[in-house]
C-alpha atoms as a PDB file:
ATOM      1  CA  UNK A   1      28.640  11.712  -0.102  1.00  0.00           C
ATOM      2  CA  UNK A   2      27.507  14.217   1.906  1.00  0.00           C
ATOM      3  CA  UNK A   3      27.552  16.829  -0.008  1.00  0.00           C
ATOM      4  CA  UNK A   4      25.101  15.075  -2.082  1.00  0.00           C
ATOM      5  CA  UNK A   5      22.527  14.755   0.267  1.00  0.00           C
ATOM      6  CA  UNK A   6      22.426  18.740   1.635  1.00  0.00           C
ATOM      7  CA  UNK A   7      21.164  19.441  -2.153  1.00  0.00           C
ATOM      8  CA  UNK A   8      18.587  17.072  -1.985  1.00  0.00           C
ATOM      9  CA  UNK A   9      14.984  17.438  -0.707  1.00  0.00           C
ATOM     10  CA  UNK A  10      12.675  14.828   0.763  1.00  0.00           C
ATOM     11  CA  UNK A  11      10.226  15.322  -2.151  1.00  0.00           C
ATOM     12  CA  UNK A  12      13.350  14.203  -4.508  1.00  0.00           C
ATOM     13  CA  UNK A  13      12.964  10.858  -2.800  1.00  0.00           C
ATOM     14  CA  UNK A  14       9.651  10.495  -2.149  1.00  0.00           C
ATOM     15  CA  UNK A  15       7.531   7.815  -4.001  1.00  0.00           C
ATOM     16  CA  UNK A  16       3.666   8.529  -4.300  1.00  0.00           C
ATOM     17  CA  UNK A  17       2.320   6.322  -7.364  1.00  0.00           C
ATOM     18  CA  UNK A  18       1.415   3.666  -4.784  1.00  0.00           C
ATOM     19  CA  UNK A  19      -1.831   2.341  -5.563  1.00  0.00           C
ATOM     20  CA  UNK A  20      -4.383   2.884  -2.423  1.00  0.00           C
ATOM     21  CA  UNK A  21      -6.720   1.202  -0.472  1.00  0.00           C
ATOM     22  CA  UNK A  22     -10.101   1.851   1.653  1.00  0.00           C
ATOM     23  CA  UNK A  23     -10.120   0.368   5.362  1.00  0.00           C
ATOM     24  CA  UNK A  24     -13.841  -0.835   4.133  1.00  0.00           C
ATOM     25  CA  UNK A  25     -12.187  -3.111   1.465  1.00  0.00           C
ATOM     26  CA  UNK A  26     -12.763  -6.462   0.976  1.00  0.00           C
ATOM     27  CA  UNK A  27      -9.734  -8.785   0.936  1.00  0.00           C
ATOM     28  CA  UNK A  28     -10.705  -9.859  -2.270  1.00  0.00           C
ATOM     29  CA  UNK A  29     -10.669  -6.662  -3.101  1.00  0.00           C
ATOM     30  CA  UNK A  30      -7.001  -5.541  -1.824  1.00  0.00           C
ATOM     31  CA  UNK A  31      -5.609  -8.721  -3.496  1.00  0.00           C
ATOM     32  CA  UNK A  32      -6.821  -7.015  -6.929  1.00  0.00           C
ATOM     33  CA  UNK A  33      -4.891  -4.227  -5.864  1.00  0.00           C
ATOM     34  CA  UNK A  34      -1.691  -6.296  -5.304  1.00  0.00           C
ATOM     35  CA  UNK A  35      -2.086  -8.126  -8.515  1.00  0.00           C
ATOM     36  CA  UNK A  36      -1.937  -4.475 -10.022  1.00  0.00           C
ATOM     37  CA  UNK A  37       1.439  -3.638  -8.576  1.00  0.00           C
ATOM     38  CA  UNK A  38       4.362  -4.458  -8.194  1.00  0.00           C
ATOM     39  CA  UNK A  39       4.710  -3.369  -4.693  1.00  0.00           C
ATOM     40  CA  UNK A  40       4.897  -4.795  -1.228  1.00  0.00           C
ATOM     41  CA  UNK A  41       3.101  -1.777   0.324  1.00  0.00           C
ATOM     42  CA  UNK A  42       0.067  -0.447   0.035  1.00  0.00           C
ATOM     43  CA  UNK A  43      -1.230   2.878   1.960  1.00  0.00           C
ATOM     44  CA  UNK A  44      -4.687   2.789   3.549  1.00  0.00           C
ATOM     45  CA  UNK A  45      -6.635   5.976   3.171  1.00  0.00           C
ATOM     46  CA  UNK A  46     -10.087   7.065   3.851  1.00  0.00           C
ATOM     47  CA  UNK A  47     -12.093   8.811   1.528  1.00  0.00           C
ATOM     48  CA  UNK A  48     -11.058  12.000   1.894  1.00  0.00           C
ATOM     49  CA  UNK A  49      -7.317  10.631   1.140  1.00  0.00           C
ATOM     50  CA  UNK A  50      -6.087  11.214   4.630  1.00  0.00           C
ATOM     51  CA  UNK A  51      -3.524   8.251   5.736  1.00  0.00           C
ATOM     52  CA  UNK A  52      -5.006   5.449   8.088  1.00  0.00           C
ATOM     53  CA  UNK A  53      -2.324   3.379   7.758  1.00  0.00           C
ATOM     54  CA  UNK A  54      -0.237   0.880   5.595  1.00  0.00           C
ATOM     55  CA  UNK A  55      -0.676  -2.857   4.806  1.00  0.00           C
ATOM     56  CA  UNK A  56       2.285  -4.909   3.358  1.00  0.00           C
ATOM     57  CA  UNK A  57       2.528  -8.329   1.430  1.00  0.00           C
ATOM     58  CA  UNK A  58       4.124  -9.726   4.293  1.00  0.00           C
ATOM     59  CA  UNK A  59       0.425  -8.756   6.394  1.00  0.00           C
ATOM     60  CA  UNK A  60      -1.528 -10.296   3.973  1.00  0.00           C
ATOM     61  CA  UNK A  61       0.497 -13.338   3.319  1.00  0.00           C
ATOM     62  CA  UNK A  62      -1.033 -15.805   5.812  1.00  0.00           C
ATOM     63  CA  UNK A  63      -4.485 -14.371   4.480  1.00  0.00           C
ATOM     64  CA  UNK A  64      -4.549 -13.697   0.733  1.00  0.00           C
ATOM     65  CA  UNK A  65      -4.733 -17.746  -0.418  1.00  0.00           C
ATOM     66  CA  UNK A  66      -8.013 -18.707   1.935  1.00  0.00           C
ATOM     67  CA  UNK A  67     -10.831 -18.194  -0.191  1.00  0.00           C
ATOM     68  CA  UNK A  68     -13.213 -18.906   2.518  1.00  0.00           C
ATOM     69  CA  UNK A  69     -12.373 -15.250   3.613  1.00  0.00           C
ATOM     70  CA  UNK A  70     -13.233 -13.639   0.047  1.00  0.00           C
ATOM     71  CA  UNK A  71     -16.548 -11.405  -0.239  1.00  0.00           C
ATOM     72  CA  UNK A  72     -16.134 -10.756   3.352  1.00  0.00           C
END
């Protein structure tokens, strides 16, 4: 309805308990992070918490199982 939405505000919608990641993670260390949620996307922020981007499961899929690429 559209009365509905002219009451609302964007921070009504907004999720933010998304668990973050550094762009200097490892993969092994971003998969820890997935195995902690139970999301599909996971914001990439620096370490002053500024947005660098976002990865999702779907990125990571052809990745996450090849252990050769762990501790890299």
């Amino acid at each position: 309805d559209q009365a509905v939405l002219t009451l609302m505000k964007t921070s009504d919608v907004i999720e933010s308990d998304f668990l973050t990641v550094n762009p200097h993670d490892s993969l092994e260390q971003l998969v820890r992070v997935v195995q902690e949620s139970n999301r599909n996307l996971f914001p990439v922020t620096d370490t002053e918490g500024c947005l660098q981007g976002i990865v999702s499961l779907d990125d990571m899929r052809s990745i996450m199982f090849r252990r050769e690429l762990y501790g890299k």
